[in-house]
C-alpha atoms as a PDB file:
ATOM      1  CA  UNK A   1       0.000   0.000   0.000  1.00  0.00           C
ATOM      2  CA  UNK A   2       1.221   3.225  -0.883  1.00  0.00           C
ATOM      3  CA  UNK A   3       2.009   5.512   2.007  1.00  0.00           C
ATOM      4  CA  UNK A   4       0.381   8.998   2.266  1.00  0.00           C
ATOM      5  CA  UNK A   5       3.059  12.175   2.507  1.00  0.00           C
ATOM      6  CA  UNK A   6       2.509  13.452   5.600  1.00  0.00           C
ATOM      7  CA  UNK A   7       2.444  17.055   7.159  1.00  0.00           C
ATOM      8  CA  UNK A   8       3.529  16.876  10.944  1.00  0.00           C
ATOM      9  CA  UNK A   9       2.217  19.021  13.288  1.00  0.00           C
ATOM     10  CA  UNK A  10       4.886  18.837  16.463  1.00  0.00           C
ATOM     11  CA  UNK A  11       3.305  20.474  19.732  1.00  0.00           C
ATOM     12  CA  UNK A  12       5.825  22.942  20.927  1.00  0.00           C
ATOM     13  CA  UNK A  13       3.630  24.632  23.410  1.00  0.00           C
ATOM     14  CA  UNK A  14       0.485  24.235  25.027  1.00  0.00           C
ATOM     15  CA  UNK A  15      -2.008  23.265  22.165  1.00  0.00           C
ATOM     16  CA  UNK A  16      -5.512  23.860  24.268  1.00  0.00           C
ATOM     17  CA  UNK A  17      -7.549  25.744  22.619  1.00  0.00           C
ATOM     18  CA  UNK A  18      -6.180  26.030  19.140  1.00  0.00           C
ATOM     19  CA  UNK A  19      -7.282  23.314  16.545  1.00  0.00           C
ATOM     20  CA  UNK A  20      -6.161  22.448  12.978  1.00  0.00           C
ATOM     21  CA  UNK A  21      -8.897  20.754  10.454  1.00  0.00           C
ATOM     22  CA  UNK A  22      -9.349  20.752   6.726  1.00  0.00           C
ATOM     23  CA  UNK A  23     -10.677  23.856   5.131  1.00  0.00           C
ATOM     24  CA  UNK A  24     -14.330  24.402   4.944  1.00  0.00           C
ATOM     25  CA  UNK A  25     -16.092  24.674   1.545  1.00  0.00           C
ATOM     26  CA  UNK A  26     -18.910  27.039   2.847  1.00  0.00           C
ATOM     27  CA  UNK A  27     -17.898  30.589   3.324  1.00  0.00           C
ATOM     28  CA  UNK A  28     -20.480  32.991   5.379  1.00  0.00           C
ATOM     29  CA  UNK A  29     -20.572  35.516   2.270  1.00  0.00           C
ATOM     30  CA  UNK A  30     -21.030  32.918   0.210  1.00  0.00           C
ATOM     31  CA  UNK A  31     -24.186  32.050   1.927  1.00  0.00           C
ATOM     32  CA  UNK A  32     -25.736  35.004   1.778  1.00  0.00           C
ATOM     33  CA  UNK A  33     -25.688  35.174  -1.835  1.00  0.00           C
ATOM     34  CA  UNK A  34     -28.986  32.383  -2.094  1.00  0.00           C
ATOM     35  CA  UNK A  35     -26.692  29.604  -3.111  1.00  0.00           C
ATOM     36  CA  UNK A  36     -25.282  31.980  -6.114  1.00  0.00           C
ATOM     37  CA  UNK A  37     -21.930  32.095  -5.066  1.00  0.00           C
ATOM     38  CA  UNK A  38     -21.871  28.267  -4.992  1.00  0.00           C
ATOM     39  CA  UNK A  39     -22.253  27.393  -8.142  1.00  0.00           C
ATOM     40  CA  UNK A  40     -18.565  28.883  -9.026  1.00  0.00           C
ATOM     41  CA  UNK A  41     -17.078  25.764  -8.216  1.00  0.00           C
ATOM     42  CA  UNK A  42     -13.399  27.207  -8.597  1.00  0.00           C
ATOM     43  CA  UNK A  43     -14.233  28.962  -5.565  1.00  0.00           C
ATOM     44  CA  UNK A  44     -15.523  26.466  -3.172  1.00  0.00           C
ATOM     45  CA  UNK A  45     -12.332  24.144  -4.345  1.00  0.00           C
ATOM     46  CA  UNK A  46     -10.138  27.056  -3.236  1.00  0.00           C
ATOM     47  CA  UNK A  47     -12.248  27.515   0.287  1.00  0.00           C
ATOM     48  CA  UNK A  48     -11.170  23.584   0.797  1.00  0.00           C
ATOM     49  CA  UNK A  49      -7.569  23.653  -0.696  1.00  0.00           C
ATOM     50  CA  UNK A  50      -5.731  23.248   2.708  1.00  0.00           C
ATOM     51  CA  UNK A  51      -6.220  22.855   6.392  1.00  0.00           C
ATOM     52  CA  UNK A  52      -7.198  25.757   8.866  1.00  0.00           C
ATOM     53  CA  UNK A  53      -6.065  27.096  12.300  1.00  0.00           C
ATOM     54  CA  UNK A  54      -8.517  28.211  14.240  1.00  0.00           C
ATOM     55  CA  UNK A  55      -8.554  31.205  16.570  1.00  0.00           C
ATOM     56  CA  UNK A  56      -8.652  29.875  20.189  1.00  0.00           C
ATOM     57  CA  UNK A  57     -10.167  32.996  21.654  1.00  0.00           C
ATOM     58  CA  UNK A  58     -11.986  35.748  21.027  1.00  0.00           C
ATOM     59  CA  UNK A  59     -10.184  38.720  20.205  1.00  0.00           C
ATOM     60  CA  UNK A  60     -10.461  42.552  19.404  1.00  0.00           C
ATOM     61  CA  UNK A  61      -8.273  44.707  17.960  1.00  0.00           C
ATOM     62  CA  UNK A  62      -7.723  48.330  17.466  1.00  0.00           C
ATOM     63  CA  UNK A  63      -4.861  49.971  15.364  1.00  0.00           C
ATOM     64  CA  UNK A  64      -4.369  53.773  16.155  1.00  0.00           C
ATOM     65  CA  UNK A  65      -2.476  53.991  12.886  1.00  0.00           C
ATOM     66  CA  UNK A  66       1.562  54.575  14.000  1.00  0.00           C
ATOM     67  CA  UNK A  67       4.003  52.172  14.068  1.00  0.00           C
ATOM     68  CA  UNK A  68       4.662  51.348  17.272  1.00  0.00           C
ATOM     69  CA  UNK A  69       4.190  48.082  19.042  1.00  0.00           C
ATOM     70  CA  UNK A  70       1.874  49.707  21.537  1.00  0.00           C
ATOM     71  CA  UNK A  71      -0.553  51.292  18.575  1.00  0.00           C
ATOM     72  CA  UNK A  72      -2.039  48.033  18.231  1.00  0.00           C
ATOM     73  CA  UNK A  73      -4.349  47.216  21.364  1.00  0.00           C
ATOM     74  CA  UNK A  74      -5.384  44.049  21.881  1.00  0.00           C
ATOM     75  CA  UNK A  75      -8.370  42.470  23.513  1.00  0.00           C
ATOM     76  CA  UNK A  76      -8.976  39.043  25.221  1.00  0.00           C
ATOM     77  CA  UNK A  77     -12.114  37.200  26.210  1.00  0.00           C
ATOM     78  CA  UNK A  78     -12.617  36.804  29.975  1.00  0.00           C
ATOM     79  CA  UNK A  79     -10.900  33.947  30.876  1.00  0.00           C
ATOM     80  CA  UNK A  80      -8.326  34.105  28.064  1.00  0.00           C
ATOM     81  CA  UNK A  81      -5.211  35.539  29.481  1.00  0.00           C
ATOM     82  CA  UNK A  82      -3.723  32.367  28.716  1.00  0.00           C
ATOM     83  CA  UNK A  83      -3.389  33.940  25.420  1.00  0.00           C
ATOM     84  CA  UNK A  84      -1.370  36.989  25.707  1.00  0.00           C
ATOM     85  CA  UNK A  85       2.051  35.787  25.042  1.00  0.00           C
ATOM     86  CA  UNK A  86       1.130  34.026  21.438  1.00  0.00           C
ATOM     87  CA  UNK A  87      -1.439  36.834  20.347  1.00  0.00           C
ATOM     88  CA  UNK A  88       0.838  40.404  19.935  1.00  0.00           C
ATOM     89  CA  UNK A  89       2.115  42.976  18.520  1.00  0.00           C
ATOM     90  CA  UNK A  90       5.218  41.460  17.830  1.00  0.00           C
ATOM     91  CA  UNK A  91       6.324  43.550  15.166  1.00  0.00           C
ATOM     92  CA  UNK A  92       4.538  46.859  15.119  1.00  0.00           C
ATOM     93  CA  UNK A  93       3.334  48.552  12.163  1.00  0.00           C
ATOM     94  CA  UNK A  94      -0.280  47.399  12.813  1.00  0.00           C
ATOM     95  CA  UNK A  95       0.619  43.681  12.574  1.00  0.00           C
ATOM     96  CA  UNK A  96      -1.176  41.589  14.703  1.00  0.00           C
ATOM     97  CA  UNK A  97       0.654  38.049  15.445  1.00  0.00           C
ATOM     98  CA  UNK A  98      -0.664  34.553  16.247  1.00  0.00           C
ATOM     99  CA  UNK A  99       2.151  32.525  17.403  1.00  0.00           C
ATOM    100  CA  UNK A 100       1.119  29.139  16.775  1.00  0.00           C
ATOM    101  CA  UNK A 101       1.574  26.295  18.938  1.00  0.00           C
ATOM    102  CA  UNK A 102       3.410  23.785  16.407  1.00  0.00           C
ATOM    103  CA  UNK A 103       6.565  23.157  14.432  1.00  0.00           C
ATOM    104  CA  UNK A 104       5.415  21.742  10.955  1.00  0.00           C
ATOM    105  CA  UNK A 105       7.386  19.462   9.291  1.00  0.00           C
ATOM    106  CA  UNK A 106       6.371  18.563   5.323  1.00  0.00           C
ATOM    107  CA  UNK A 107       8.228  15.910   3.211  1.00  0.00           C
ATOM    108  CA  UNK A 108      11.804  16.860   1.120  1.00  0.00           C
ATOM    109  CA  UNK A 109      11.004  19.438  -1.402  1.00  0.00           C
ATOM    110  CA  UNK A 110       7.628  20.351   0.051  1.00  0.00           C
ATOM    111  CA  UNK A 111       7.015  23.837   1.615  1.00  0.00           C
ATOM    112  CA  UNK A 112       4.206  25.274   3.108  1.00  0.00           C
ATOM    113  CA  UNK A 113       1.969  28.623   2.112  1.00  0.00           C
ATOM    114  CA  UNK A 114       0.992  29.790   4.907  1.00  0.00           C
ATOM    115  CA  UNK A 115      -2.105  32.498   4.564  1.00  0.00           C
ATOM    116  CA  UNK A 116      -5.155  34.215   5.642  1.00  0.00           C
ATOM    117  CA  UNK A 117      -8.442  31.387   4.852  1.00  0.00           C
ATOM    118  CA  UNK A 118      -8.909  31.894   1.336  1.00  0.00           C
ATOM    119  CA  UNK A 119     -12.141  34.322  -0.095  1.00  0.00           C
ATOM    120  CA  UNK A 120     -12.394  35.411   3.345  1.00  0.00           C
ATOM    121  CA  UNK A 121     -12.513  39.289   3.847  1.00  0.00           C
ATOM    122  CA  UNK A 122     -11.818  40.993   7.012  1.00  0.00           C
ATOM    123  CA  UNK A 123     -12.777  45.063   6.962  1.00  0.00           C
ATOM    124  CA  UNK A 124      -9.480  46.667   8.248  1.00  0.00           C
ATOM    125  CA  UNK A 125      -7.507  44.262   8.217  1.00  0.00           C
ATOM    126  CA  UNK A 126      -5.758  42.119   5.493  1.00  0.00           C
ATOM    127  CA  UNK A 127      -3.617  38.560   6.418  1.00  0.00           C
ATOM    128  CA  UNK A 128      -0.234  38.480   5.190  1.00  0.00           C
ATOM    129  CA  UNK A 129       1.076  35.553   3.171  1.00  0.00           C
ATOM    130  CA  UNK A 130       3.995  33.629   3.156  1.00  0.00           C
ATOM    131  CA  UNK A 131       6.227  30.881   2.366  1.00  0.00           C
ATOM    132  CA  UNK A 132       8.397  28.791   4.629  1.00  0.00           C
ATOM    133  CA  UNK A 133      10.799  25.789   4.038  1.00  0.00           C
ATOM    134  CA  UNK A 134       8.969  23.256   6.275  1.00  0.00           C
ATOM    135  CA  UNK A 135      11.215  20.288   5.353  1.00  0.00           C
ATOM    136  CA  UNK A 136      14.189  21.185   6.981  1.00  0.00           C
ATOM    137  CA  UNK A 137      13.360  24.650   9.269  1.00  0.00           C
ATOM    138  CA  UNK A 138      13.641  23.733  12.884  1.00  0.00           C
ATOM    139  CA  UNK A 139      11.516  26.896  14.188  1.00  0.00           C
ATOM    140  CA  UNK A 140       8.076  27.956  14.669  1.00  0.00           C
ATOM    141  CA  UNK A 141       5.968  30.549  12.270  1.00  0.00           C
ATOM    142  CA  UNK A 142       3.637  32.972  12.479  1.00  0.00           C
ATOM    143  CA  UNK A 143       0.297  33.662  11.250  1.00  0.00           C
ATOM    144  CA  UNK A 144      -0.024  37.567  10.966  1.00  0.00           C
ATOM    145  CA  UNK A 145      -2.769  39.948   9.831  1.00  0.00           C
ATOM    146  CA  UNK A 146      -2.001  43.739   8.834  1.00  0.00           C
ATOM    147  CA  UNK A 147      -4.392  46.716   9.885  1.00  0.00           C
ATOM    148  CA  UNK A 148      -5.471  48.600   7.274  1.00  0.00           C
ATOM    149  CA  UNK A 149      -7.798  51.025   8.584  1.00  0.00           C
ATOM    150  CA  UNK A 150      -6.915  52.830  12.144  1.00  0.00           C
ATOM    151  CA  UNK A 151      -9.715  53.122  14.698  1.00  0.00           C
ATOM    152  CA  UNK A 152     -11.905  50.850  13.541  1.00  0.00           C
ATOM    153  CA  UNK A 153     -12.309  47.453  16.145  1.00  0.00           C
ATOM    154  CA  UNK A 154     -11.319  44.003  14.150  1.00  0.00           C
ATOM    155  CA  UNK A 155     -12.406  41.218  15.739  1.00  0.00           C
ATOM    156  CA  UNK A 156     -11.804  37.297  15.660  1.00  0.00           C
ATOM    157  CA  UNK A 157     -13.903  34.799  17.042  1.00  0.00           C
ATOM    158  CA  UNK A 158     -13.105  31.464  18.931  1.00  0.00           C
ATOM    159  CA  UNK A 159     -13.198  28.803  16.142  1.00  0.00           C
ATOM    160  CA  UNK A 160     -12.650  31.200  13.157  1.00  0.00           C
ATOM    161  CA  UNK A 161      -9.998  30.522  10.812  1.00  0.00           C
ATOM    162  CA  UNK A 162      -7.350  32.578  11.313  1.00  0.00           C
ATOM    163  CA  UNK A 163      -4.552  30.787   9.257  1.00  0.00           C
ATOM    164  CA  UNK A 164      -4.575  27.917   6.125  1.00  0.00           C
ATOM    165  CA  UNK A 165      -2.070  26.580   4.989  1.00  0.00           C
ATOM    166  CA  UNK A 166      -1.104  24.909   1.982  1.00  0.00           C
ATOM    167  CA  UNK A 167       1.549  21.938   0.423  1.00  0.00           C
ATOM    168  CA  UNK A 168       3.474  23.413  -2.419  1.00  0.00           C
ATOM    169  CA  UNK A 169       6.552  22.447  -4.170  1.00  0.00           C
ATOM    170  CA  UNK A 170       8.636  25.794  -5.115  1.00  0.00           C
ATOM    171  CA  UNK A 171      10.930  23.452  -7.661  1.00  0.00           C
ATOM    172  CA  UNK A 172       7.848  22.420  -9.341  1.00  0.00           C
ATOM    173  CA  UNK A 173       7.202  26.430  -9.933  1.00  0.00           C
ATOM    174  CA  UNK A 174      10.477  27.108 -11.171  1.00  0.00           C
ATOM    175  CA  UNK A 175       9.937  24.422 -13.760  1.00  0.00           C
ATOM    176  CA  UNK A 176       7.363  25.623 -15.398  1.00  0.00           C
ATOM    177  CA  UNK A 177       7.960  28.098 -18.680  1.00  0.00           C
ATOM    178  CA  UNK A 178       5.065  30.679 -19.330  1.00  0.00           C
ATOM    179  CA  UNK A 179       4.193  30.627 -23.265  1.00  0.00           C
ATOM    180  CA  UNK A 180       1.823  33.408 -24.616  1.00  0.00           C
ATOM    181  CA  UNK A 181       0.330  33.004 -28.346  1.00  0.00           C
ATOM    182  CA  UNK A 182      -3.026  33.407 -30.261  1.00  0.00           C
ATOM    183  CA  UNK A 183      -5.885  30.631 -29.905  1.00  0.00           C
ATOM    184  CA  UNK A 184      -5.768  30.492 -33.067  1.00  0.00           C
ATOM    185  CA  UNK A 185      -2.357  28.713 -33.052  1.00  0.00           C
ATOM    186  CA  UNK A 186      -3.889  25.613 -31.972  1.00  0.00           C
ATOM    187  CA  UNK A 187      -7.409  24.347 -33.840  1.00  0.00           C
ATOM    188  CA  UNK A 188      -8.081  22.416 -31.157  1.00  0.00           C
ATOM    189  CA  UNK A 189      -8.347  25.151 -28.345  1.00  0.00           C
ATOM    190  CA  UNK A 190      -9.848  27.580 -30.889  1.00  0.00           C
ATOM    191  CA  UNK A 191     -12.079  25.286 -31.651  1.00  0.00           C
ATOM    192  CA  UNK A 192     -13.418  24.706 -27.636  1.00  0.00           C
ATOM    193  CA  UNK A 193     -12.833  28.203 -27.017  1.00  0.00           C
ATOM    194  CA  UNK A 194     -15.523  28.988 -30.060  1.00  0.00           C
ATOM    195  CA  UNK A 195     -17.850  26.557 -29.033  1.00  0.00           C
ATOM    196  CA  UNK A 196     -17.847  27.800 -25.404  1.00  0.00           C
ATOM    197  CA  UNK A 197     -18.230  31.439 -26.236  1.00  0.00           C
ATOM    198  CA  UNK A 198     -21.413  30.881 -28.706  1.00  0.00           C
ATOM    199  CA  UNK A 199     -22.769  28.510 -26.033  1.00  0.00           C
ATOM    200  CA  UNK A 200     -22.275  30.976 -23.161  1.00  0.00           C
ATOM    201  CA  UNK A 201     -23.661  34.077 -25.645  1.00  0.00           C
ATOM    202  CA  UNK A 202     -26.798  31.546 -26.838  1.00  0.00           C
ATOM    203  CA  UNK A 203     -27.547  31.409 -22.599  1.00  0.00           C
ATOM    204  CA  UNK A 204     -27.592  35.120 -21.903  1.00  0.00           C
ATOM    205  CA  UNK A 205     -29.783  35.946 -25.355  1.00  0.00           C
ATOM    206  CA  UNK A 206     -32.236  33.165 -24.295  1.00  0.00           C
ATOM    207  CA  UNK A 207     -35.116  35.517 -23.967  1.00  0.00           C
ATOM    208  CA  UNK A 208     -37.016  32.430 -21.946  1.00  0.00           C
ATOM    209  CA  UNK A 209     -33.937  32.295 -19.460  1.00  0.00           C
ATOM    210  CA  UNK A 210     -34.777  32.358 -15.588  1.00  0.00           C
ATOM    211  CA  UNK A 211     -32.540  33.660 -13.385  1.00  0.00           C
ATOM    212  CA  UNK A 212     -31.573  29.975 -11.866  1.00  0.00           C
ATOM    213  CA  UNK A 213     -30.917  28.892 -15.061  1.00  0.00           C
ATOM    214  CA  UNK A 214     -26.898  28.662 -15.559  1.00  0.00           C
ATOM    215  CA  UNK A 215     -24.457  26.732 -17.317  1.00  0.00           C
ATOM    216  CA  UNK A 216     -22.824  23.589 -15.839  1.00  0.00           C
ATOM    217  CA  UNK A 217     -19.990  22.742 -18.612  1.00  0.00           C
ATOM    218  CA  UNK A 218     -16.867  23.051 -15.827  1.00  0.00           C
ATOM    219  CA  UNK A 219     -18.572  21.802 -12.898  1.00  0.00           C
ATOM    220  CA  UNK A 220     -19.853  18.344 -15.022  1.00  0.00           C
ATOM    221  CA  UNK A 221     -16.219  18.233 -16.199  1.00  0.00           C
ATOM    222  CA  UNK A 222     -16.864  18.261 -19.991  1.00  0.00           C
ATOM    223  CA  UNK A 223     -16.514  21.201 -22.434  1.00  0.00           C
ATOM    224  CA  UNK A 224     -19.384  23.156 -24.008  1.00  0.00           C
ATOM    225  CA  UNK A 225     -18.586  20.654 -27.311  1.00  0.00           C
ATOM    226  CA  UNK A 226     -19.453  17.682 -25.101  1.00  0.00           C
ATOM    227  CA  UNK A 227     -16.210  16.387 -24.738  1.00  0.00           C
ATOM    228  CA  UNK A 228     -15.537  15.160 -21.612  1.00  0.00           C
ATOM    229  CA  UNK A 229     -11.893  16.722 -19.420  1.00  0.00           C
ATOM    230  CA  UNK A 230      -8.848  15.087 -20.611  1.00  0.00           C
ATOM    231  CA  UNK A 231      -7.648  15.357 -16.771  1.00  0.00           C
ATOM    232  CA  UNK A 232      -9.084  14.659 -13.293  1.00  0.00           C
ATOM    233  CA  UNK A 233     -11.871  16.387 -12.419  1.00  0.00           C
ATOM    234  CA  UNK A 234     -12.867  17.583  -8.796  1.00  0.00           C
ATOM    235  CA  UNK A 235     -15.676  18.953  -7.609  1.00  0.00           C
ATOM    236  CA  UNK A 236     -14.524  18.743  -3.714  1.00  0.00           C
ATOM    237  CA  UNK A 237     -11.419  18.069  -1.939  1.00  0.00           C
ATOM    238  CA  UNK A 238     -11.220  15.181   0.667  1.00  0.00           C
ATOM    239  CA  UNK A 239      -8.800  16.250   3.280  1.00  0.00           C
ATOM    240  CA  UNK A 240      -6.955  14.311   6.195  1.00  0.00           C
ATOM    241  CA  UNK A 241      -8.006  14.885   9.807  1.00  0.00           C
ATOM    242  CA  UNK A 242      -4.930  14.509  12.318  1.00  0.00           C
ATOM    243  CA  UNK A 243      -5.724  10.891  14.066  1.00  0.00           C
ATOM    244  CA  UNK A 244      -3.176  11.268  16.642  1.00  0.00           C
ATOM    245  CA  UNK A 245      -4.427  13.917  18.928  1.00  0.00           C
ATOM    246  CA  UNK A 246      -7.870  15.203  19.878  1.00  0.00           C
ATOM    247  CA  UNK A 247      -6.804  18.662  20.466  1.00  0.00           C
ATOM    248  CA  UNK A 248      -5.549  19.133  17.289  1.00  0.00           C
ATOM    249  CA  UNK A 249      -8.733  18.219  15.304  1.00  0.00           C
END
């Protein structure tokens, strides 16, 4: 049997409270737009496309726009002093750090983005991404989040995502070479592309269309000729829970 590569999650620090799961599909936005929103299926797979850390308090912050460490006042729940020393203002500059309680560990060649939960908007504040070397690094990270606006309360709930992150392979990047050309170049994309664009135009002339009426070409899988995708084709992500510890899942 083929063995899985595994992200490690080593507890460095007290882990109560915080919690690491696979990424959600459902977005609260996203609800609020009557199912719309759902039916963009690129955008659900990116909602699921990695595994979440989840605040493990509720916190509010204000940013009095210097940058100073002390311009950034932060706010615990009753009960949640515990806290302090991993949420901060470590850096100043209206940066507001979660020091998380794990050292992550990926497979040779395999780092990790680390980022804000994806199509996830916070007013007045933006999360800041970045990349680290997980297969050899023997320190912690940091999730932070950037004030944009100053005087205006941010807050983050107990449970909400504060940080996902993400296997990528920065080799595989590099390999790649970016090639720009007409459609016309190749018959066989023209051709797709043609059929797709008179299909789409035929939908919004329709003067019989209803408003719930839509197209379903990329989330079957198959393109507006009928021909089905050459590749795998998802339409949700199945993600690994951690089975070793409860607190971490």
């Amino acid at each position: 049997m083929t063995t899985k590569p595994t992200i490690t999650a080593f507890a460095v620090s007290d882990t109560r409270g915080w919690s690491i799961k696979p990424a959600s599909p459902r977005r609260e936005w996203m609800d609020r737009t009557e199912g719309f929103a759902y039916r963009c299926l690129p955008l659900s797979i990116a909602n699921q496309a990695g595994w979440v850390v989840t605040c493990p308090a509720d916190v509010s912050v204000v940013w009095l726009g210097s940058n100073e460490r002390n311009a950034l006042h932060i706010n615990l729940a009753l009960g949640s002093e515990r806290f302090r020393s991993s949420i901060t203002s470590h850096f100043g500059f209206g940066i507001l750090t979660f020091s998380l309680p794990w050292l992550f560990r990926t497979p040779p060649g395999v780092a990790l983005l680390v980022r804000g939960p994806t199509n996830t908007p916070k007013r007045a504040i933006v999360a800041l991404d970045g990349v680290v070397e997980t297969d050899w690094n023997s320190a912690t990270f940091t999730m932070n989040w950037r004030c944009t606006e100053p005087n205006h309360p941010v807050s983050f709930l107990e449970g909400e995502p504060i940080c996902m992150i993400q296997p990528i392979r920065l080799d595989e990047i590099e390999s790649y070479q970016l090639d720009a050309r007409p459609i016309e170049s190749d018959a066989l994309e023209h051709d797709r592309f043609k059929a797709f664009s008179q299909s789409r135009r035929a939908m919004i002339d329709d003067p019989n269309r209803k408003p719930e009426d839509w197209q379903k070409h990329y989330t079957k899988g198959h393109h507006a000729d009928g021909a089905k995708a050459e590749s795998q084709h998802k339409t949700k992500l199945n993600l690994s829970r951690a089975p070793n510890d409860a607190r971490i899942h």
